[in-house]
C-alpha atoms as a PDB file:
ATOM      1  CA  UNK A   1       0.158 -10.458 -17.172  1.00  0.00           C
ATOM      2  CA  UNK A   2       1.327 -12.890 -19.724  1.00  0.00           C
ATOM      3  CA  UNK A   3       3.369 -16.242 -18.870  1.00  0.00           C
ATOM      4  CA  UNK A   4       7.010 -14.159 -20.078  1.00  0.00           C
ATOM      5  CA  UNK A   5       6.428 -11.553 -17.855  1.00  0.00           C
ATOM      6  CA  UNK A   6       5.982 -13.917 -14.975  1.00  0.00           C
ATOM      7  CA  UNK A   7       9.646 -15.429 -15.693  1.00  0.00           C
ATOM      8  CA  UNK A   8      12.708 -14.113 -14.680  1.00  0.00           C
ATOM      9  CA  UNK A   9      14.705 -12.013 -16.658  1.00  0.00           C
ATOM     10  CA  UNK A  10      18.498 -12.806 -16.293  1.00  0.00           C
ATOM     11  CA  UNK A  11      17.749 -14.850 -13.213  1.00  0.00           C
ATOM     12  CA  UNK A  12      15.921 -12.363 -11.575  1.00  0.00           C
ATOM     13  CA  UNK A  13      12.233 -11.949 -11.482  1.00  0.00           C
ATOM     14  CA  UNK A  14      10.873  -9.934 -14.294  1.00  0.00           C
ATOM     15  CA  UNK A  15      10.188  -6.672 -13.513  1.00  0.00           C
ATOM     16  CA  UNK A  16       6.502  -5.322 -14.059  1.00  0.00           C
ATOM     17  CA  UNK A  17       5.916  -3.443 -17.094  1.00  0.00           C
ATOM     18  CA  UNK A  18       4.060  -0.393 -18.026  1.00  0.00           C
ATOM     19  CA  UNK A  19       1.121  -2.607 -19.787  1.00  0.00           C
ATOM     20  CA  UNK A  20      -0.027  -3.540 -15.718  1.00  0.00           C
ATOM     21  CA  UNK A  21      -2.361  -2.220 -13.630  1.00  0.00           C
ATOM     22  CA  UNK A  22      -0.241  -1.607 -11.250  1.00  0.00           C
ATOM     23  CA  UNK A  23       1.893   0.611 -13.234  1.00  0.00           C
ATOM     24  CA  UNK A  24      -1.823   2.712 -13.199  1.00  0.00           C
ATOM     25  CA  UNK A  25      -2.397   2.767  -9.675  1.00  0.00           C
ATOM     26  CA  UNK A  26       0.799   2.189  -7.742  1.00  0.00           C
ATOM     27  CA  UNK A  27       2.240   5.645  -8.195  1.00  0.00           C
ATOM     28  CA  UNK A  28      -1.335   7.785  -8.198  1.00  0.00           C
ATOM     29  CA  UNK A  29      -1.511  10.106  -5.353  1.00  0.00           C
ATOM     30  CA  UNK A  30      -5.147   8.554  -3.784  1.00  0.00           C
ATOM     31  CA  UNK A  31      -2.983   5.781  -2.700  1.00  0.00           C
ATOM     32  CA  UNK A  32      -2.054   7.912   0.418  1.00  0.00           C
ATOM     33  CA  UNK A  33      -5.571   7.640   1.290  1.00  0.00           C
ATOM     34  CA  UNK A  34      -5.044   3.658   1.595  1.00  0.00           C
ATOM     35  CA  UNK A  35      -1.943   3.100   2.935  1.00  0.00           C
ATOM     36  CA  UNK A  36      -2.827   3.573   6.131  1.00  0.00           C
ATOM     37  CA  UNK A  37      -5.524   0.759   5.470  1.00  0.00           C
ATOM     38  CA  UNK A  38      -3.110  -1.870   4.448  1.00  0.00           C
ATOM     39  CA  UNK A  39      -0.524  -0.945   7.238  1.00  0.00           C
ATOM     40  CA  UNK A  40      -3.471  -1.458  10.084  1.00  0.00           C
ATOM     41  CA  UNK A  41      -4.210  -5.090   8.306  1.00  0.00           C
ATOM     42  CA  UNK A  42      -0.053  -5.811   8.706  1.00  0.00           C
ATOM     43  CA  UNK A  43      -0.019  -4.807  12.119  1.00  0.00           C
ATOM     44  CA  UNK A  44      -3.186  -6.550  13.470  1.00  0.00           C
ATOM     45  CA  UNK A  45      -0.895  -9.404  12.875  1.00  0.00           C
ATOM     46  CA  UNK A  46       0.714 -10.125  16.604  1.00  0.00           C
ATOM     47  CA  UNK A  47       3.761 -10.991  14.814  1.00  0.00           C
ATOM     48  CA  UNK A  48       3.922  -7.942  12.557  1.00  0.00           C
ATOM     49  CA  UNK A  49       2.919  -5.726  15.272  1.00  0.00           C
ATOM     50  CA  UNK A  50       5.296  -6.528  17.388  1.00  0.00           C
ATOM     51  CA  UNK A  51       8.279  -5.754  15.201  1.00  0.00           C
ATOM     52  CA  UNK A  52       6.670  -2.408  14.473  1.00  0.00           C
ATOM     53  CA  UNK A  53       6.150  -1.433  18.046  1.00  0.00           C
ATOM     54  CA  UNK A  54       9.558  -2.718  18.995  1.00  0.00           C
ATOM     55  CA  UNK A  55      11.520  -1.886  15.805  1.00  0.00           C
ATOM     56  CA  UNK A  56      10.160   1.036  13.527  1.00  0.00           C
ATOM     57  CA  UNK A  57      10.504   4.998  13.944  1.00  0.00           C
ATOM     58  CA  UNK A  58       7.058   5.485  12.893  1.00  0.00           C
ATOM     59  CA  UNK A  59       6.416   7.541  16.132  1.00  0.00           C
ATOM     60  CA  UNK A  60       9.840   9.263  16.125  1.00  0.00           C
ATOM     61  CA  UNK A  61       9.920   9.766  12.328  1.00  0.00           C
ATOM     62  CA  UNK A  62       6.182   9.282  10.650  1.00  0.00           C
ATOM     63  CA  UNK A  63       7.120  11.393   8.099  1.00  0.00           C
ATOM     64  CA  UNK A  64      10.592  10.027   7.036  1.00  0.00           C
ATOM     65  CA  UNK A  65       9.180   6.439   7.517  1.00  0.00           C
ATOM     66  CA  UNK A  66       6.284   7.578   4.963  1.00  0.00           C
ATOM     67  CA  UNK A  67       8.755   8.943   2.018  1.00  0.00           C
ATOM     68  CA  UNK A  68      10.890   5.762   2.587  1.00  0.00           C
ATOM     69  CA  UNK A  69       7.950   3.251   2.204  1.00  0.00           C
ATOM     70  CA  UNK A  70       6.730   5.424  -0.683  1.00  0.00           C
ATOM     71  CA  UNK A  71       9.770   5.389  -2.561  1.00  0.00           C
ATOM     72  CA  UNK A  72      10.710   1.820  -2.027  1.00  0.00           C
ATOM     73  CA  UNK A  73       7.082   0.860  -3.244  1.00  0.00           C
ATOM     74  CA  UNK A  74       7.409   3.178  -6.694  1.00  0.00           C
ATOM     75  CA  UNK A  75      10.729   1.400  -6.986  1.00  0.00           C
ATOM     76  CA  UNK A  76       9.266  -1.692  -6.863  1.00  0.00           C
ATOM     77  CA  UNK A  77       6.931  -0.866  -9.577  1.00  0.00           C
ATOM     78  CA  UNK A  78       8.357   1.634 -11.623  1.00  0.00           C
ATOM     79  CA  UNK A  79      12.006   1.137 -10.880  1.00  0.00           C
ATOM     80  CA  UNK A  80      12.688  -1.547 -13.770  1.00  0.00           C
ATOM     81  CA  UNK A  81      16.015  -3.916 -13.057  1.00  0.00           C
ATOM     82  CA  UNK A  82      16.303  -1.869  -9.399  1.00  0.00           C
ATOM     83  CA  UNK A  83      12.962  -3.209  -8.272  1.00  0.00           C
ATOM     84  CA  UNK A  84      14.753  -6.715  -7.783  1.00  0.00           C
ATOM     85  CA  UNK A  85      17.810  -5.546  -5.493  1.00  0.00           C
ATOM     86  CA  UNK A  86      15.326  -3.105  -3.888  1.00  0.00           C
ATOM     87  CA  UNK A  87      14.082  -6.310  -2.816  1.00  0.00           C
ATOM     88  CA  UNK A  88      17.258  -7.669  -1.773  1.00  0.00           C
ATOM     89  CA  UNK A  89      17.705  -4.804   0.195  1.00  0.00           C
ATOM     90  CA  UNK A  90      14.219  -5.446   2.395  1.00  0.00           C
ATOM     91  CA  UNK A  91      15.106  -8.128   3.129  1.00  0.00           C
ATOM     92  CA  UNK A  92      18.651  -7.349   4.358  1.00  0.00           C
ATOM     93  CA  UNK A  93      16.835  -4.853   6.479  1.00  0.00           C
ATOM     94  CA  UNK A  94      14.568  -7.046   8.187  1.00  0.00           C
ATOM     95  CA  UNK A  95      17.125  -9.804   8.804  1.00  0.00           C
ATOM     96  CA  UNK A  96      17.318  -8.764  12.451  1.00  0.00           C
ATOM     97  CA  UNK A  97      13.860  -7.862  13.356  1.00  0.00           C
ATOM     98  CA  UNK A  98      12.632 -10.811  15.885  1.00  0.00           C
ATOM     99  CA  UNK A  99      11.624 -10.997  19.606  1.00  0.00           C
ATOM    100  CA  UNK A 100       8.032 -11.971  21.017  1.00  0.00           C
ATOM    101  CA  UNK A 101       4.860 -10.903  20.146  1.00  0.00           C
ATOM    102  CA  UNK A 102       1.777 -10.291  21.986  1.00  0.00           C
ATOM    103  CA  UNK A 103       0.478 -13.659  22.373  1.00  0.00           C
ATOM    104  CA  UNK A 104       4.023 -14.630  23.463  1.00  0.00           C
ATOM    105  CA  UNK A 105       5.122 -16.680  20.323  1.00  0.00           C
ATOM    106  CA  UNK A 106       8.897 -16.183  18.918  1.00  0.00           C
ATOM    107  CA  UNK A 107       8.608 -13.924  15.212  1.00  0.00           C
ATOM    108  CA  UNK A 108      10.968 -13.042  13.402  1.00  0.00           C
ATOM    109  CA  UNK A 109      10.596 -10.874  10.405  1.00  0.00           C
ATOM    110  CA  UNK A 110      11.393 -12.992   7.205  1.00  0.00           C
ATOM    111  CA  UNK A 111       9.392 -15.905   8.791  1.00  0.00           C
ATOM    112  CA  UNK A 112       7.255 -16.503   5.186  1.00  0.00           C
ATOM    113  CA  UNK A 113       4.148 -16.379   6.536  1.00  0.00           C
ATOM    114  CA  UNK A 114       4.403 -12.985   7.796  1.00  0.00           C
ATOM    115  CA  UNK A 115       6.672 -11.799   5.447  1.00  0.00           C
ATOM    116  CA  UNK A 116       3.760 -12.955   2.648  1.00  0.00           C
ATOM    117  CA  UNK A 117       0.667 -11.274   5.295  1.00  0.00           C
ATOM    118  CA  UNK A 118       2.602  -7.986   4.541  1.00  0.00           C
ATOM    119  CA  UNK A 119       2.537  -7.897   1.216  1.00  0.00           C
ATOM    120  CA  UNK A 120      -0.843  -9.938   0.562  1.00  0.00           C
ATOM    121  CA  UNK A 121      -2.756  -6.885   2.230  1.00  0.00           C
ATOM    122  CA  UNK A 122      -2.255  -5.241  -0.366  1.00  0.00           C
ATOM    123  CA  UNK A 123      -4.685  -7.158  -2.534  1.00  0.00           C
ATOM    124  CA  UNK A 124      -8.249  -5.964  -0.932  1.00  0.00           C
ATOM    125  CA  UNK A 125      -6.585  -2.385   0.274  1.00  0.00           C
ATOM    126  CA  UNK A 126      -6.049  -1.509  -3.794  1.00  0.00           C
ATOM    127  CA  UNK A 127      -9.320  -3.177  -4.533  1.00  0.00           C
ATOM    128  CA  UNK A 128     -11.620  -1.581  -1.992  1.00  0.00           C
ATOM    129  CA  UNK A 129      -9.351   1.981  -2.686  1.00  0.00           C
ATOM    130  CA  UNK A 130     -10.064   1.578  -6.593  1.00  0.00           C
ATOM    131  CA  UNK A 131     -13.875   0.859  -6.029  1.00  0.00           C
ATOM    132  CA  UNK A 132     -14.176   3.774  -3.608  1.00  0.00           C
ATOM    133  CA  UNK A 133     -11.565   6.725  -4.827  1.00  0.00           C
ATOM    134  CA  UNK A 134     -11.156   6.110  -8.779  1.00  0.00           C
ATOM    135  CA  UNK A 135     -12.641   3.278 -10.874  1.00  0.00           C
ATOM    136  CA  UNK A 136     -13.798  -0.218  -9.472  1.00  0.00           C
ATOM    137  CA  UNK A 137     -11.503  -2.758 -11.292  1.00  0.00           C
ATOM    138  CA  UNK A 138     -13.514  -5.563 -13.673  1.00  0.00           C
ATOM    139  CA  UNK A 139     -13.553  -9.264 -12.012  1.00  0.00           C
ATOM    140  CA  UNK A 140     -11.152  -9.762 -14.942  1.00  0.00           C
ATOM    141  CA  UNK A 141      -8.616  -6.905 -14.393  1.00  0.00           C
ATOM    142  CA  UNK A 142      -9.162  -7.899 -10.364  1.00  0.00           C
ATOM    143  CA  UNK A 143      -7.654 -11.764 -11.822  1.00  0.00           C
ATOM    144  CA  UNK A 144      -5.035  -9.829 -13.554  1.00  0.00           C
ATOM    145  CA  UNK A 145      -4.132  -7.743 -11.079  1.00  0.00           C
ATOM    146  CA  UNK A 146      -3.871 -10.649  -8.521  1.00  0.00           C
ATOM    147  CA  UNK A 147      -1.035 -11.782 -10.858  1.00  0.00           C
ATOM    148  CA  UNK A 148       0.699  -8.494 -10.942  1.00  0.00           C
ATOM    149  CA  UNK A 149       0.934  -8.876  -7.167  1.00  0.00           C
ATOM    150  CA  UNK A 150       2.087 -12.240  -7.191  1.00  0.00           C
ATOM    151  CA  UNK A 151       5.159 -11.577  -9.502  1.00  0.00           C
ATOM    152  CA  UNK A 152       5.369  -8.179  -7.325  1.00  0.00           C
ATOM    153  CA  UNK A 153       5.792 -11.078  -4.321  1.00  0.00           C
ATOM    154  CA  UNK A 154       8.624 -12.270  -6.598  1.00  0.00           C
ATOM    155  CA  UNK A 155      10.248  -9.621  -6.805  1.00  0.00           C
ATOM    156  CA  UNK A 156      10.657  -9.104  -3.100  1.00  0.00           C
ATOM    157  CA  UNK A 157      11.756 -12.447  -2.673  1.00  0.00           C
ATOM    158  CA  UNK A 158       8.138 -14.078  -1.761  1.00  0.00           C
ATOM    159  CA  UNK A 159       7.888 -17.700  -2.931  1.00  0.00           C
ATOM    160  CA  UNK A 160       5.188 -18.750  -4.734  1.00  0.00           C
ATOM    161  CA  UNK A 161       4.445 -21.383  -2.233  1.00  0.00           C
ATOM    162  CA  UNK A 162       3.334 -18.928   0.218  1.00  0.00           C
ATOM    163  CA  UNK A 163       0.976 -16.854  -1.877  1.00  0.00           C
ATOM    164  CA  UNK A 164      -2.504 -18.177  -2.710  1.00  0.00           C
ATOM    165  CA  UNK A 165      -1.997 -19.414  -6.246  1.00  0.00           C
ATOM    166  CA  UNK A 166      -4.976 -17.398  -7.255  1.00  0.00           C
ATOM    167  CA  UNK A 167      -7.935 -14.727  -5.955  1.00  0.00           C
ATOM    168  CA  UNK A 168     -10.359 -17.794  -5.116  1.00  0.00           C
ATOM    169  CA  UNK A 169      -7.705 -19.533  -2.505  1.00  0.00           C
ATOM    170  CA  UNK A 170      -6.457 -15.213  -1.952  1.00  0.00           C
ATOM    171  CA  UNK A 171      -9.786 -15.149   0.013  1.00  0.00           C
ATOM    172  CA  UNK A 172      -9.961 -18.173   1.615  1.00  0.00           C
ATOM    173  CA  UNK A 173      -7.013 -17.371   2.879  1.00  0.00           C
ATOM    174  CA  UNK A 174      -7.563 -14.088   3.557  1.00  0.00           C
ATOM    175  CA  UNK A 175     -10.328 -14.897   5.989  1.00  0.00           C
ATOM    176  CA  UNK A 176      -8.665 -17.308   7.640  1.00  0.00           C
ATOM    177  CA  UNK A 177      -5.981 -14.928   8.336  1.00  0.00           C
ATOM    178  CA  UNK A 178      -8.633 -12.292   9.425  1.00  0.00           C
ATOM    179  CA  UNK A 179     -10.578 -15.083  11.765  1.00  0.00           C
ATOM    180  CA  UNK A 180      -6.962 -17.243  13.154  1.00  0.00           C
ATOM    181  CA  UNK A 181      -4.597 -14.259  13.351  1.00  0.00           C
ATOM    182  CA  UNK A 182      -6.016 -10.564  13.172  1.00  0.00           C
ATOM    183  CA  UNK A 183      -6.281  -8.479  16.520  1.00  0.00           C
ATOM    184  CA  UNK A 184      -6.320  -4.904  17.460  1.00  0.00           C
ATOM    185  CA  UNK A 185      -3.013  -5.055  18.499  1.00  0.00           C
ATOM    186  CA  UNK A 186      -1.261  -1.914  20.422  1.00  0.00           C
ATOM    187  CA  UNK A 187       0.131  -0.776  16.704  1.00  0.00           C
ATOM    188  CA  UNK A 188      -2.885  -1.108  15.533  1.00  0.00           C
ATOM    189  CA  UNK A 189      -4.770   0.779  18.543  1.00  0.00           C
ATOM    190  CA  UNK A 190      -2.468   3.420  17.914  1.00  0.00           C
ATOM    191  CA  UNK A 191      -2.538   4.257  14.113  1.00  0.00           C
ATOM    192  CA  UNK A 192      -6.958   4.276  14.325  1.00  0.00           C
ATOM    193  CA  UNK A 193      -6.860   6.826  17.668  1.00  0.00           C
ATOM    194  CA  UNK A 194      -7.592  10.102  15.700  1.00  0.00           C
ATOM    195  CA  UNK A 195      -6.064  11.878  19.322  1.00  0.00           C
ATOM    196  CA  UNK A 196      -2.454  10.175  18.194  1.00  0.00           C
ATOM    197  CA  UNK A 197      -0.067  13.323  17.949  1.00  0.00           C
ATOM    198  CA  UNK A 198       2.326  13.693  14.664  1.00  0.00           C
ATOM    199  CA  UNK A 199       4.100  17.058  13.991  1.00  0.00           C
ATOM    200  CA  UNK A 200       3.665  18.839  10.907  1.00  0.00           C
ATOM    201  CA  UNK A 201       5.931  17.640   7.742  1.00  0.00           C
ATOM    202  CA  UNK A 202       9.411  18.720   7.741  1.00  0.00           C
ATOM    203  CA  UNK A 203       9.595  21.319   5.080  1.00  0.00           C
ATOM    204  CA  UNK A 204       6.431  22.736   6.037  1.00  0.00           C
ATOM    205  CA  UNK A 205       5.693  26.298   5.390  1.00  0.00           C
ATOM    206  CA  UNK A 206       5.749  28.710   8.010  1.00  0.00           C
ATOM    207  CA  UNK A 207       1.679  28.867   7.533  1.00  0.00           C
ATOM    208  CA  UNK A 208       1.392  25.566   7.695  1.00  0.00           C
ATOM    209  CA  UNK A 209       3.266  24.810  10.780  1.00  0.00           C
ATOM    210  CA  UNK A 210       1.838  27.967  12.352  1.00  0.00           C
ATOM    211  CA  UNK A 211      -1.887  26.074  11.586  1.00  0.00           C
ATOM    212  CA  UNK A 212      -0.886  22.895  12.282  1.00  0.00           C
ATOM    213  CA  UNK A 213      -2.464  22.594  15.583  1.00  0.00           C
ATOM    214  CA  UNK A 214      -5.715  23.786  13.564  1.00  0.00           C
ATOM    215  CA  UNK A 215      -4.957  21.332  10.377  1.00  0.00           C
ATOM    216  CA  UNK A 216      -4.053  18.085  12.610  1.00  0.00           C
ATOM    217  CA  UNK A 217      -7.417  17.070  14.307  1.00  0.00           C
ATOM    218  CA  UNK A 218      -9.742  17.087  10.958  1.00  0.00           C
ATOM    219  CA  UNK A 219      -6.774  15.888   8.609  1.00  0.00           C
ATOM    220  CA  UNK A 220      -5.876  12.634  11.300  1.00  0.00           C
ATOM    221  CA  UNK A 221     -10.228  11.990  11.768  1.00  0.00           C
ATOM    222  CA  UNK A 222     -10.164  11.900   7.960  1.00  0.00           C
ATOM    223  CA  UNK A 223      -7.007   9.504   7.453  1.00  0.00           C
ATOM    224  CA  UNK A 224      -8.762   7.407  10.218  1.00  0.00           C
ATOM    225  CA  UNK A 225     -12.118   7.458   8.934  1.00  0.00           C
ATOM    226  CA  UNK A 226     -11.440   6.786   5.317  1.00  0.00           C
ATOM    227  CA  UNK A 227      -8.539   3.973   6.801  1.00  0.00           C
ATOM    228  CA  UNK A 228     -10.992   2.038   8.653  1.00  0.00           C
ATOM    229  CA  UNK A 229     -13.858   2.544   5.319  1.00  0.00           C
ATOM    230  CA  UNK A 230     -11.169   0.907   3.401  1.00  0.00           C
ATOM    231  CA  UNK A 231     -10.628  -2.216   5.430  1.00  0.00           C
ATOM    232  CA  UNK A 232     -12.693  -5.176   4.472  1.00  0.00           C
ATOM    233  CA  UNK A 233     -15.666  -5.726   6.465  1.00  0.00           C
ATOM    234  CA  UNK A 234     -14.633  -8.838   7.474  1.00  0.00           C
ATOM    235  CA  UNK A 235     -11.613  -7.088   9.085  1.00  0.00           C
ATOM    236  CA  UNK A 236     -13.601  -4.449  10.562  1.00  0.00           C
ATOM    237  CA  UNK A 237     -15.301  -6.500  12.848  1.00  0.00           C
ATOM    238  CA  UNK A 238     -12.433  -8.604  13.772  1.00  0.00           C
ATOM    239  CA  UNK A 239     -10.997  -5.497  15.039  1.00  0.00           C
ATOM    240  CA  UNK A 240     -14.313  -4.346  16.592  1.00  0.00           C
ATOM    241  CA  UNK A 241     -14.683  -0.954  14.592  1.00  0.00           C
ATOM    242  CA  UNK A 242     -17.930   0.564  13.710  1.00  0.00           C
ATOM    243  CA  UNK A 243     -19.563   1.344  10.628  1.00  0.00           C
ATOM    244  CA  UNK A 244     -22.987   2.459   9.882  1.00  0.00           C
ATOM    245  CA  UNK A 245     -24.837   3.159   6.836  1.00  0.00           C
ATOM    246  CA  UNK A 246     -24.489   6.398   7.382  1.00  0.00           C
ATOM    247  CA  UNK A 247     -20.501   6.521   7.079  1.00  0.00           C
ATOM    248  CA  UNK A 248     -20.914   4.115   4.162  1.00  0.00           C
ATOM    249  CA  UNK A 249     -22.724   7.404   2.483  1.00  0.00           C
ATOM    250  CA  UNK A 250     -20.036   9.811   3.658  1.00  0.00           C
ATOM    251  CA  UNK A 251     -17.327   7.858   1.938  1.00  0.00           C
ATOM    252  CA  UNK A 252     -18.987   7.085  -1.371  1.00  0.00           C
ATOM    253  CA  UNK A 253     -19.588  11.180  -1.156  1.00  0.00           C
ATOM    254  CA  UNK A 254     -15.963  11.730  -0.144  1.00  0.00           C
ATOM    255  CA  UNK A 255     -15.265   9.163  -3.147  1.00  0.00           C
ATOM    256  CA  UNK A 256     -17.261  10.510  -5.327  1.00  0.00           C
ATOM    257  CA  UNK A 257     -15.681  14.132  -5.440  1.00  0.00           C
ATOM    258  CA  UNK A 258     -12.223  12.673  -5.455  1.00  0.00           C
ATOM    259  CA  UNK A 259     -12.882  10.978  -8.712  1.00  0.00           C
ATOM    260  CA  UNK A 260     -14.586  14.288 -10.273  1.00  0.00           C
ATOM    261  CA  UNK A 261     -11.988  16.530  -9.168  1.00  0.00           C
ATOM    262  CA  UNK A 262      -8.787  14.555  -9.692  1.00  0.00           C
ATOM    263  CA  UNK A 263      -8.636  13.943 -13.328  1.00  0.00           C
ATOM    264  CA  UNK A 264      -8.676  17.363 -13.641  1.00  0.00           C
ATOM    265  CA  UNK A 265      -5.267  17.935 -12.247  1.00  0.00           C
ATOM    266  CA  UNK A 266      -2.284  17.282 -14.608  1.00  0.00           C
ATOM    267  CA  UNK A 267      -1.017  14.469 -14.617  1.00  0.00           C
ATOM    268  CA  UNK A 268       2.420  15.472 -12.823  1.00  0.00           C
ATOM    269  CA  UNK A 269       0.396  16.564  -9.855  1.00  0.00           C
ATOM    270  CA  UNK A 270      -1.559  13.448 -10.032  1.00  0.00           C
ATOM    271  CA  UNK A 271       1.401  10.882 -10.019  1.00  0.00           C
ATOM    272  CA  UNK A 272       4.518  10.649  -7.189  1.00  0.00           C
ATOM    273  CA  UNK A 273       7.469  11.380  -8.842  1.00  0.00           C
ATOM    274  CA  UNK A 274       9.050   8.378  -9.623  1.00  0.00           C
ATOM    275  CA  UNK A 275       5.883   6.877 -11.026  1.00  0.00           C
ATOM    276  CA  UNK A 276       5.403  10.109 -13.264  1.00  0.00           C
ATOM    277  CA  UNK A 277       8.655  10.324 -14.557  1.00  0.00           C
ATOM    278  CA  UNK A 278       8.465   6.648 -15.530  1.00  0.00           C
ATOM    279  CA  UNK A 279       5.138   6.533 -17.248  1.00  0.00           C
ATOM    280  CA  UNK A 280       6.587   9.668 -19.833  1.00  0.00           C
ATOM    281  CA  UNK A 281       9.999   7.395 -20.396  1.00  0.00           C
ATOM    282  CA  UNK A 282       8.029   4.637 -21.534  1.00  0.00           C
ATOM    283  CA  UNK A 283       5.475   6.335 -24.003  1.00  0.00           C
ATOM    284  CA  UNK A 284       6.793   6.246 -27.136  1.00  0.00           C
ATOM    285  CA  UNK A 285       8.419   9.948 -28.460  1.00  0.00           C
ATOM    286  CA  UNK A 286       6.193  11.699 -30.873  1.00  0.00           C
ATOM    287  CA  UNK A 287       7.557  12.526 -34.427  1.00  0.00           C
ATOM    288  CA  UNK A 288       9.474  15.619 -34.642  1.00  0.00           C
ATOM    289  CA  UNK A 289       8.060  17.873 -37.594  1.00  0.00           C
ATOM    290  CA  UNK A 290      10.459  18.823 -40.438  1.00  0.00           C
ATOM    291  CA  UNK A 291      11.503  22.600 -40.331  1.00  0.00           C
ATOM    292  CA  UNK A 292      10.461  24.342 -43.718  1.00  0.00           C
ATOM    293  CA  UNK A 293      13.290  25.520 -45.812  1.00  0.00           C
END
């Protein structure tokens, strides 16, 4: 990211362009498989987890909760001079989400240093999902990439002063975090118990919500085993979750055929919507041929 598109643009943060790496990851469809990583690391957080347990739908409404978080994420990346006020708008939202968490303490939602744990998980969740599912970022695009997520931070109205100004102090802070803060909260518990029930998606077809008691119990042991592969290690034994050598194998397998079959599919099956309609708006429009008299 160069210093201009770090600045703001009219007063507001600069919006991320189609030259960062985020504008090649943030809207391809293996991110599903690490979402649920990075939401475990935000709720492990006493503070965070609290205001999910007592605030969010994600029991009553898992899937509605999912297509809202998706398409407020590809706004923030793709969505140009919306990503700021989709910002705004976060932040309006969690304006009343406070009360006590687990270890007792007052939280309230825009407090910055859990405001700033949310959105710095997503640092070692894209990192550890590139290396395992696609293609392991360079230490150089990993620096770069660092950036994007700290003007990202911007844009949702993060200051700088309560990101790590770089990946070196990310990680120191990151384990402190991990070590000072991280539990396996009752969230937490609940999202890595592969027994948890959620219906089938709304707009199912009537074979799928037939088989849904079939599809359920190997699709939720998947999410959970590739979730808790995708958390650092560091984080996995915070939380006290196992992982032997031979699920190490299993994912690297499971990896492995995800990036030999996915490039195969067309790229509007590979990209969410709003991520695939911006990447064709911002290629530049092939020359029309001349019709022959």
């Amino acid at each position: 990211m160069t210093d201009t598109e770090a600045r703001t643009v009219h007063g507001e943060p600069a919006p991320l362009t189609p030259q960062t790496i985020l504008w090649d990851i943030a809207g391809d469809r293996r991110l599903l498989f690490s979402l649920p990583a990075g939401f475990v690391l935000q709720v492990a957080h006493p503070a965070v987890g609290a205001g999910v347990d007592e605030h969010s739908v994600f029991r009553t409404d898992p899937w509605g909760r999912l297509d809202r978080s998706l398409e407020s994420l590809q706004l923030w990346i793709y969505g140009g001079e919306r990503a700021a006020e989709e910002g705004r708008r976060l932040r309006r939202l969690h304006r009343t989400i406070n009360g006590t968490d687990t270890r007792g303490r007052p939280y309230h939602a825009l407090t910055p240093a859990c405001y700033a744990w949310v959105h710095a998980t997503a640092y070692p969740v894209f990192l550890r999902a590139a290396r395992y599912l696609a293609r392991p970022l360079t230490p150089a695009e990993s620096r770069r990439l660092y950036d994007e997520l700290r003007q990202l931070g911007r844009i949702l109205g993060i200051k700088d002063r309560d990101m790590p100004e770089n990946p070196e102090e990310y990680w120191t802070y990151f384990d402190t975090m991990v070590r000072d803060e991280l539990e396996m909260t009752p969230v937490a518990r609940e999202l890595l118990d592969p027994r948890r029930p959620v219906p089938a998606p709304p707009g199912a077809s009537a074979p799928v919500r037939l088989l849904w008691p079939v599809l359920h119990p190997p699709l939720t042991r998947l999410r959970v085993f590739v979730t808790v592969g995708l958390l650092p290690p560091v984080a996995r034994d915070r939380l006290g979750l196992a992982w032997t050598p031979r699920d190490e194998r299993l994912l690297r397998g499971f990896g492995a055929v995800l990036r030999t079959l996915f490039p195969l599919l067309p790229e509007r099956v590979r990209y969410l919507p709003l991520g695939y309609a911006a990447r064709r708006a911002a290629r530049p429009n092939p020359p029309r041929r001349r019709r022959r008299r």
